[in-house]
C-alpha atoms as a PDB file:
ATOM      1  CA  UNK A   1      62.633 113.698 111.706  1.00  0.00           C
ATOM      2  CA  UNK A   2      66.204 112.076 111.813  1.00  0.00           C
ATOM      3  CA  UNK A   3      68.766 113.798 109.665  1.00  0.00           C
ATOM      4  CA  UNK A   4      69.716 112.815 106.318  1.00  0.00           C
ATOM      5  CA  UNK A   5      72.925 109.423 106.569  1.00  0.00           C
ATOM      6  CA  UNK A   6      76.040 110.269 105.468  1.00  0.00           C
ATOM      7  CA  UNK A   7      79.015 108.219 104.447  1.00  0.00           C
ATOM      8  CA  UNK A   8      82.237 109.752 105.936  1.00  0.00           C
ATOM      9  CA  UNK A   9      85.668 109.197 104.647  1.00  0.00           C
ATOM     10  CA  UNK A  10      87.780 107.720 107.624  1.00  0.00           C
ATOM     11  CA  UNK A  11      91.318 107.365 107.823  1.00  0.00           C
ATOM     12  CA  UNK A  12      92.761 104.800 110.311  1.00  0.00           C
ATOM     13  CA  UNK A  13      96.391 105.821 112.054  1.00  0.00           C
ATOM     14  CA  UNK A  14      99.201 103.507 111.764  1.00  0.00           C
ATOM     15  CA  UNK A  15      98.208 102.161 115.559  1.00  0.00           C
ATOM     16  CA  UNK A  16      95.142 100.961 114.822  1.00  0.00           C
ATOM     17  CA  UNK A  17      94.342  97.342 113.270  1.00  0.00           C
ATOM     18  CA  UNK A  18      93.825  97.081 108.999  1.00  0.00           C
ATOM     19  CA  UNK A  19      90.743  98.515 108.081  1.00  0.00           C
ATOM     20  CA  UNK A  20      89.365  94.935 106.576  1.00  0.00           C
ATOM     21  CA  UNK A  21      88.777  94.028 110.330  1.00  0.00           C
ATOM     22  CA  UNK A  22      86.160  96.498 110.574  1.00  0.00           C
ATOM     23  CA  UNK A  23      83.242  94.828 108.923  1.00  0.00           C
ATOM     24  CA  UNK A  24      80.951  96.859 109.350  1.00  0.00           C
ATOM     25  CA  UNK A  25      82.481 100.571 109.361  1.00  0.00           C
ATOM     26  CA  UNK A  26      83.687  98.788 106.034  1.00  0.00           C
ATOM     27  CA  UNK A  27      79.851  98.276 104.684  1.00  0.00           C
ATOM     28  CA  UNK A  28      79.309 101.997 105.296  1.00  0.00           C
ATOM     29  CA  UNK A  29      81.964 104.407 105.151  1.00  0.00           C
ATOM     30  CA  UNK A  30      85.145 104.722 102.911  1.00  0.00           C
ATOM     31  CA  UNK A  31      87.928 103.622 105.176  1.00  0.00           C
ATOM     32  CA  UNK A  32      91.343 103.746 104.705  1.00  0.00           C
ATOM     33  CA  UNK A  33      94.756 102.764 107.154  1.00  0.00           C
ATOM     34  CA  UNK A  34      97.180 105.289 106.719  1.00  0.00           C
ATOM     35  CA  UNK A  35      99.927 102.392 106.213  1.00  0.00           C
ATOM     36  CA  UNK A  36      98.151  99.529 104.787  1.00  0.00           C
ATOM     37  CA  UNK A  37      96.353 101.256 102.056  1.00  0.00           C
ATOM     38  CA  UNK A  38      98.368 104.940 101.681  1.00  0.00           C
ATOM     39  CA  UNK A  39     101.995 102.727 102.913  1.00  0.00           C
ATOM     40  CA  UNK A  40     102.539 105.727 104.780  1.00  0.00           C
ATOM     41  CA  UNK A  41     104.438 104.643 107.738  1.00  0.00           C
ATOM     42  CA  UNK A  42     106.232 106.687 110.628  1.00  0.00           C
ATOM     43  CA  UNK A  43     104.660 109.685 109.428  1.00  0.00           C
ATOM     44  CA  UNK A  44     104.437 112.143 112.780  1.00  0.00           C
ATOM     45  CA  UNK A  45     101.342 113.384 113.423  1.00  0.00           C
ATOM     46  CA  UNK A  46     101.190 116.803 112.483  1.00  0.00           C
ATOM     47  CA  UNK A  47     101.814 115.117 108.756  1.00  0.00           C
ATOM     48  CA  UNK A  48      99.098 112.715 108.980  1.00  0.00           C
ATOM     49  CA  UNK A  49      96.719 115.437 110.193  1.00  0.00           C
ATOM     50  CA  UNK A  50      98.296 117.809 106.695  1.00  0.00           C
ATOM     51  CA  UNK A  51      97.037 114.211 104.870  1.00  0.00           C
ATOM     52  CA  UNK A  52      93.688 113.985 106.193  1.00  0.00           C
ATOM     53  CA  UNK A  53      92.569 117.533 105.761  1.00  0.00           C
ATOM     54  CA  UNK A  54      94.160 117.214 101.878  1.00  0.00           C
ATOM     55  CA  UNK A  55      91.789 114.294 101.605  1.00  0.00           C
ATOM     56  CA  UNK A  56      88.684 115.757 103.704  1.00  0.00           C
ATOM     57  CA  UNK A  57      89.413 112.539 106.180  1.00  0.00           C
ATOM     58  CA  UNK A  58      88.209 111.971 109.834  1.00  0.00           C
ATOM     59  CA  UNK A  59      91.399 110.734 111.659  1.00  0.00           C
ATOM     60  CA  UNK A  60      90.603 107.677 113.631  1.00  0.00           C
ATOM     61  CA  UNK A  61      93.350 106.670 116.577  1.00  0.00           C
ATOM     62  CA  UNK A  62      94.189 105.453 119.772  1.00  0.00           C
ATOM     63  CA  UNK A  63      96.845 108.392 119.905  1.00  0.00           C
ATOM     64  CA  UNK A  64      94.268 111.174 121.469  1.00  0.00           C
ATOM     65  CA  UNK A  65      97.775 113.342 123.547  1.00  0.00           C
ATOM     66  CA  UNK A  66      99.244 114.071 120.279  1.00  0.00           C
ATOM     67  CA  UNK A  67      96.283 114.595 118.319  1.00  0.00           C
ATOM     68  CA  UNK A  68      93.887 116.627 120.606  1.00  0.00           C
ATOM     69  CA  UNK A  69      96.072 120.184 120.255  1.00  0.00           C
ATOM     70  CA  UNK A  70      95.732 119.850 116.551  1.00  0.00           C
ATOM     71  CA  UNK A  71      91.819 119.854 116.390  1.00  0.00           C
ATOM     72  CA  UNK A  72      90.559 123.375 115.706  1.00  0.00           C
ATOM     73  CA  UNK A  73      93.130 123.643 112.625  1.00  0.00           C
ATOM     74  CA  UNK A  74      91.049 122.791 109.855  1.00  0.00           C
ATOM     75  CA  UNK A  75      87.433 121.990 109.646  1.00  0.00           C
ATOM     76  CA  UNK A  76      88.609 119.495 106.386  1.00  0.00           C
ATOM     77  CA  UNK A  77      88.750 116.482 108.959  1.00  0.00           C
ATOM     78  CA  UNK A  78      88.147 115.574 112.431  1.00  0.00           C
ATOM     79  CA  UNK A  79      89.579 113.284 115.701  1.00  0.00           C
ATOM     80  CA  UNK A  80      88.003 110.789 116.739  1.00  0.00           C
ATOM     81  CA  UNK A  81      90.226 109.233 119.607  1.00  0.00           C
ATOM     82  CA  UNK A  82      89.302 105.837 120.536  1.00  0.00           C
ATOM     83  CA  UNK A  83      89.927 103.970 123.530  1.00  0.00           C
ATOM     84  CA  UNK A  84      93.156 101.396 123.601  1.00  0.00           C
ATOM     85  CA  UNK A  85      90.654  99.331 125.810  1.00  0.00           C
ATOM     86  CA  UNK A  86      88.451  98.524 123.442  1.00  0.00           C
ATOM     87  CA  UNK A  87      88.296  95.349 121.055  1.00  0.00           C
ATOM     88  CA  UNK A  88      88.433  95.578 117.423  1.00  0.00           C
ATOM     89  CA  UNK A  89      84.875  94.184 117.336  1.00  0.00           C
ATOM     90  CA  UNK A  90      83.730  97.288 119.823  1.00  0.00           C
ATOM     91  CA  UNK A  91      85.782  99.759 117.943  1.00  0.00           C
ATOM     92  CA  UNK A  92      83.808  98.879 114.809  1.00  0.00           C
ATOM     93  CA  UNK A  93      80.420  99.210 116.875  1.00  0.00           C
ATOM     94  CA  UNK A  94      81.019 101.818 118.837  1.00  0.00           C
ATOM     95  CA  UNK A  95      82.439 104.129 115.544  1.00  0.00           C
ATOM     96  CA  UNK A  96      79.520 103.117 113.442  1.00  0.00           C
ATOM     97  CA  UNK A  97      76.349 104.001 116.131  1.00  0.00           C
ATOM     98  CA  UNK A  98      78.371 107.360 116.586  1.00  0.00           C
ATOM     99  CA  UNK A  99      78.842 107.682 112.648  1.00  0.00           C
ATOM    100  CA  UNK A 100      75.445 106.902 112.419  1.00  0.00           C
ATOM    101  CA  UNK A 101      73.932 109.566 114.550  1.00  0.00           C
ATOM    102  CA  UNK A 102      76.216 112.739 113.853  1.00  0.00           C
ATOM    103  CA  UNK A 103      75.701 114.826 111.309  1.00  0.00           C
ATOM    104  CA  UNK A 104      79.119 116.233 109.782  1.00  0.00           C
ATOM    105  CA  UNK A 105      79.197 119.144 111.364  1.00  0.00           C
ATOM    106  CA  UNK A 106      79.582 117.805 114.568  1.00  0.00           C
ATOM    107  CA  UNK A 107      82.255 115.919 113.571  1.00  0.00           C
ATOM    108  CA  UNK A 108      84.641 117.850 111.064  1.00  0.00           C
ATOM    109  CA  UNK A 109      86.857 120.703 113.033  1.00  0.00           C
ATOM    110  CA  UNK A 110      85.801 118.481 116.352  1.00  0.00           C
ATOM    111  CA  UNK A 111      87.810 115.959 118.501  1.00  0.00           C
ATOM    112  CA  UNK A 112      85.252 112.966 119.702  1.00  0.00           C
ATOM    113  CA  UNK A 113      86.281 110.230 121.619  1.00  0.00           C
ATOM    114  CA  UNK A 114      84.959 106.898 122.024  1.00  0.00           C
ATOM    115  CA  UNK A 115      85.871 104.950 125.303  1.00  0.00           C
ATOM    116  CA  UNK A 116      84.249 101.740 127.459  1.00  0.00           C
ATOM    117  CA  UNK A 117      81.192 104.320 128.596  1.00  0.00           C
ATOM    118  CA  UNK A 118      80.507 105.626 125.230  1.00  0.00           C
END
């Protein structure tokens, strides 16, 4: 028996594309962009992560250096790093199968990374 779906809150870091590209991470999840929607811009990292775990959000960026060492501080959001390779179209594909299939707990407190081979 598959486990029960779940709609995450995601928050998109200034380096990724506005979240009305994602069509279909859009359809299922409550995205935000950290600049487009929260006009939070040039925030350093270690305040966007302080945002996301006020707001219980899943950090979504191509930034995976400066994010990975702040993983284990909070299990109020997550890191998902994503690949700088990948198209908008296979970001939004890619992040919604693994959305689909992971139950919070492997996500919140947790650095996942999605890349060509995932």
């Amino acid at each position: 028996m598959g486990h029960k779906w779940h709609k995450y809150k995601l928050l998109l870091d200034e380096n990724l594309p506005p979240r009305t590209l994602f069509r279909r991470l859009n359809s299922r999840h409550t995205l935000k962009h950290v600049v487009h929607d929260f006009h939070k811009s040039g925030l350093k990292d270690p305040d966007v992560y302080a945002f996301a775990v006020k707001y219980d959000l899943i950090i979504v960026t191509f930034n995976e250096r400066d994010f990975f060492p702040l993983t284990n501080k909070s299990n109020k959001t997550g890191i998902i790093s994503v690949s700088p390779n990948l198209s908008t179209d296979q970001i939004d594909k890619k992040l919604t199968s693994l959305l689909s299939r992971c139950l919070p707990s492997k996500l919140y407190g947790k650095f996942n990374k999605l890349s060509q081979e995932t």
